[in-house]
C-alpha atoms as a PDB file:
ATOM      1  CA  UNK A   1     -23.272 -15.480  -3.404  1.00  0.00           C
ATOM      2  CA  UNK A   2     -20.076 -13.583  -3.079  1.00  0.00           C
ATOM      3  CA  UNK A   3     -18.008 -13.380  -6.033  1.00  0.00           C
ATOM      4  CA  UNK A   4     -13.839 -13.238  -6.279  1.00  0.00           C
ATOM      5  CA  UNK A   5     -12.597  -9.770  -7.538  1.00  0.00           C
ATOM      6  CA  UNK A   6      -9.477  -8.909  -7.527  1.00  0.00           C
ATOM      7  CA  UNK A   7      -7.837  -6.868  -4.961  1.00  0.00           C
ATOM      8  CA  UNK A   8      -4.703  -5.147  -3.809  1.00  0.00           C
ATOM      9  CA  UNK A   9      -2.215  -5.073  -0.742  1.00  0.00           C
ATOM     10  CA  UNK A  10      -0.256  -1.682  -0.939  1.00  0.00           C
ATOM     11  CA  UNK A  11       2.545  -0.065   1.229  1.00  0.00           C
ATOM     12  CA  UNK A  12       2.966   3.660   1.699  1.00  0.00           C
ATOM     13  CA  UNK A  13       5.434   5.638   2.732  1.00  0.00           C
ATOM     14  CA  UNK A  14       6.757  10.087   3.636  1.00  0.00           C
ATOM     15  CA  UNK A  15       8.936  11.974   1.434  1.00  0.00           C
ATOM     16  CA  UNK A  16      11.609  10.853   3.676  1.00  0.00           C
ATOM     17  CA  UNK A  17      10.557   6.986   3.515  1.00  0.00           C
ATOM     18  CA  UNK A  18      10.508   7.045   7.218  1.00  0.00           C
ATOM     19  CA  UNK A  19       7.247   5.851   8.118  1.00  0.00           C
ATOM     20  CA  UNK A  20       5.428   2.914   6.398  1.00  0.00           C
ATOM     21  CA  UNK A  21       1.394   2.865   5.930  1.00  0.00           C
ATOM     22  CA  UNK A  22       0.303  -1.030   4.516  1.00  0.00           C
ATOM     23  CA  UNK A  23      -3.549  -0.939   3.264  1.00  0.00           C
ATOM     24  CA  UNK A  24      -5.857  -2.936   0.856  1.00  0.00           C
ATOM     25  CA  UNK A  25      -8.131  -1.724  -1.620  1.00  0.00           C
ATOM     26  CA  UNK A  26     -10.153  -3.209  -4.233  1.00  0.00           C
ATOM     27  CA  UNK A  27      -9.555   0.329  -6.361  1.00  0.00           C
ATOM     28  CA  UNK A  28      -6.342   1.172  -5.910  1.00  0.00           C
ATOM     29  CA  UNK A  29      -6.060   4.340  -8.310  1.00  0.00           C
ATOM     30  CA  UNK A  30      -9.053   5.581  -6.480  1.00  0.00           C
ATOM     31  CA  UNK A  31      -7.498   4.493  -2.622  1.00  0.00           C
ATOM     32  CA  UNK A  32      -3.903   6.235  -3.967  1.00  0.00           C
ATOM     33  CA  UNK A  33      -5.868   9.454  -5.083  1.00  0.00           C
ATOM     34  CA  UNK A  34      -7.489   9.706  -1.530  1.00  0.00           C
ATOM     35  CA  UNK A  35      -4.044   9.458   0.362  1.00  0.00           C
ATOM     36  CA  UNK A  36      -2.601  11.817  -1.869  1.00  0.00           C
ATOM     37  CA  UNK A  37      -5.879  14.522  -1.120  1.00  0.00           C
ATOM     38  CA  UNK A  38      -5.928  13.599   2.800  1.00  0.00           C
ATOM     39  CA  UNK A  39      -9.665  12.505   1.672  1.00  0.00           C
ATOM     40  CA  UNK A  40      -9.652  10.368   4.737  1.00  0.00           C
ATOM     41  CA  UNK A  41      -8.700  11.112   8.479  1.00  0.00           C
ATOM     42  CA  UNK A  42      -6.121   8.773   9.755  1.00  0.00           C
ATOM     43  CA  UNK A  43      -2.969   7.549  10.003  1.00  0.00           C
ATOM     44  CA  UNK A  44      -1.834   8.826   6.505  1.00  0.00           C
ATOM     45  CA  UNK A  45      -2.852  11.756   6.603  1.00  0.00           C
ATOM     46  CA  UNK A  46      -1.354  12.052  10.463  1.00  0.00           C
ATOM     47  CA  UNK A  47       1.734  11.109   9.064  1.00  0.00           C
ATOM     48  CA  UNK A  48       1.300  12.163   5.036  1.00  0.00           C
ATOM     49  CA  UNK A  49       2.123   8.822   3.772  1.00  0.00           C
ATOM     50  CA  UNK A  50       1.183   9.604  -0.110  1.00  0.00           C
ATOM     51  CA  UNK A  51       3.904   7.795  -1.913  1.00  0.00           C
ATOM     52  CA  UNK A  52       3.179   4.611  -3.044  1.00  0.00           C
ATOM     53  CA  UNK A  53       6.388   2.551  -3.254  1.00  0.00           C
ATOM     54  CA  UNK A  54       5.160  -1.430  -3.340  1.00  0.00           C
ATOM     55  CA  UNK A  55       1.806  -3.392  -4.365  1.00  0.00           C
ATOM     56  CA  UNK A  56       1.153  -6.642  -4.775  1.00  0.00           C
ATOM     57  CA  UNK A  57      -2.671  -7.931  -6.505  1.00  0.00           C
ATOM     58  CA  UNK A  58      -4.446 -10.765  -5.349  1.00  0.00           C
ATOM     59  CA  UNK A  59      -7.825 -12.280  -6.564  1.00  0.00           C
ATOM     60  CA  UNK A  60      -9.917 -11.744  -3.624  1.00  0.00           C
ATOM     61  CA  UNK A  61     -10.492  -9.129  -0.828  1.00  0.00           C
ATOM     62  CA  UNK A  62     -10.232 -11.441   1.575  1.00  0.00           C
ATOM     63  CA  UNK A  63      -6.688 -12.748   0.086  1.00  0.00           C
ATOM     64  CA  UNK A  64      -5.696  -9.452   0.169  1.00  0.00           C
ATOM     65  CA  UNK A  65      -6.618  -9.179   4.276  1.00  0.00           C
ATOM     66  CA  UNK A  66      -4.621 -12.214   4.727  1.00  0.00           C
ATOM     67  CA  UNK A  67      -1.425 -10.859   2.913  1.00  0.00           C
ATOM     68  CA  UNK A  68      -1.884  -7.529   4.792  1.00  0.00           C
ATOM     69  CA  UNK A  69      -2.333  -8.793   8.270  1.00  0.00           C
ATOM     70  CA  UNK A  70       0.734 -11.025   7.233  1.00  0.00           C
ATOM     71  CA  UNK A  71       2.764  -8.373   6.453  1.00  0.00           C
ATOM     72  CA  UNK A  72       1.803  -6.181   9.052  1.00  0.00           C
ATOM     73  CA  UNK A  73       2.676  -8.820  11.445  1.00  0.00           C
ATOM     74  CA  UNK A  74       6.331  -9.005   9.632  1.00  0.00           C
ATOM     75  CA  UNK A  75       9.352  -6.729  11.775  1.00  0.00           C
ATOM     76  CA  UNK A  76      10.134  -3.561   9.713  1.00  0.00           C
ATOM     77  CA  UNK A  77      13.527  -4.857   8.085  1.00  0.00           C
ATOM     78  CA  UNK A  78      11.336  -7.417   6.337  1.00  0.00           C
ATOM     79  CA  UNK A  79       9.103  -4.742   4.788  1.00  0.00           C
ATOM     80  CA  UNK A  80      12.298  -2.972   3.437  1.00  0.00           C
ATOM     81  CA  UNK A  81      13.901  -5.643   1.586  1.00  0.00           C
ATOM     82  CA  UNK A  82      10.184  -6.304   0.394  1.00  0.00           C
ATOM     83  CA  UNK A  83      10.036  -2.798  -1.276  1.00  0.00           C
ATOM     84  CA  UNK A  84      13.131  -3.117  -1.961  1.00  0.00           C
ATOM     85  CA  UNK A  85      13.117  -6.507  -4.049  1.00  0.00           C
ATOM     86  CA  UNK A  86      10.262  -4.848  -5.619  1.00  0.00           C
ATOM     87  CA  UNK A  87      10.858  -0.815  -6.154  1.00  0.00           C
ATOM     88  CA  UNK A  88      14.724  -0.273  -5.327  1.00  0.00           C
ATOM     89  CA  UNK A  89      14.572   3.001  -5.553  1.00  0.00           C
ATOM     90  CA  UNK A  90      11.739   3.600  -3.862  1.00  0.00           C
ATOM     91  CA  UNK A  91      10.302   6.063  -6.166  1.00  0.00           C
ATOM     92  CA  UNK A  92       6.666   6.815  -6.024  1.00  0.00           C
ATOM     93  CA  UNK A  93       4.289   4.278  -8.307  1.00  0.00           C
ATOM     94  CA  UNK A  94       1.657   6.074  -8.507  1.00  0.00           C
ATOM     95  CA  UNK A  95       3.300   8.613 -10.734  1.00  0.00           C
ATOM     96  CA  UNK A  96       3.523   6.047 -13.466  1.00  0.00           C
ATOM     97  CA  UNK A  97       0.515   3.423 -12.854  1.00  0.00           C
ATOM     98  CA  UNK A  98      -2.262   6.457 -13.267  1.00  0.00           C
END
């Protein structure tokens, strides 16, 4: 039987906040820690999206998907003013959270 855990939709972006990365984790210290150590080839690293500047939980993995693809799906200016309603300054999370 598959149980409801809670889970996380999370945007990333460069030093510069030029590029934005949007994932989903069900750990997201231990997802944040692997961007920020290039554990995993991809897209982040590619671009080195590290800083976490927006997060949302939800209380399921697949709720989580279905935010994410949403969001994906949403033009860029819509992802700003997210972040922006949200982390103003756009100052890494991460630094604070762990």
């Amino acid at each position: 039987m598959y149980k409801n855990h809670s889970a996380f939709v999370y945007i990333l972006t460069n030093t510069t906040n030029t590029t934005l990365y949007i994932g989903v984790t069900s750990n997201l210290a231990k997802r944040i820690f692997e961007h920020k150590n290039k554990v995993v080839d991809g897209f982040s690293k590619k671009y080195n999206l590290y800083k976490l500047v927006y997060f949302e939980q939800t209380d399921s993995i697949v709720s989580a998907i279905e935010r994410e693809k949403y969001l994906k799906g949403k033009k860029r200016s819509f992802k700003i003013d997210l972040i922006n309603s949200f982390n103003k300054d756009w100052v890494d999370l991460s630094e604070t959270l762990f």
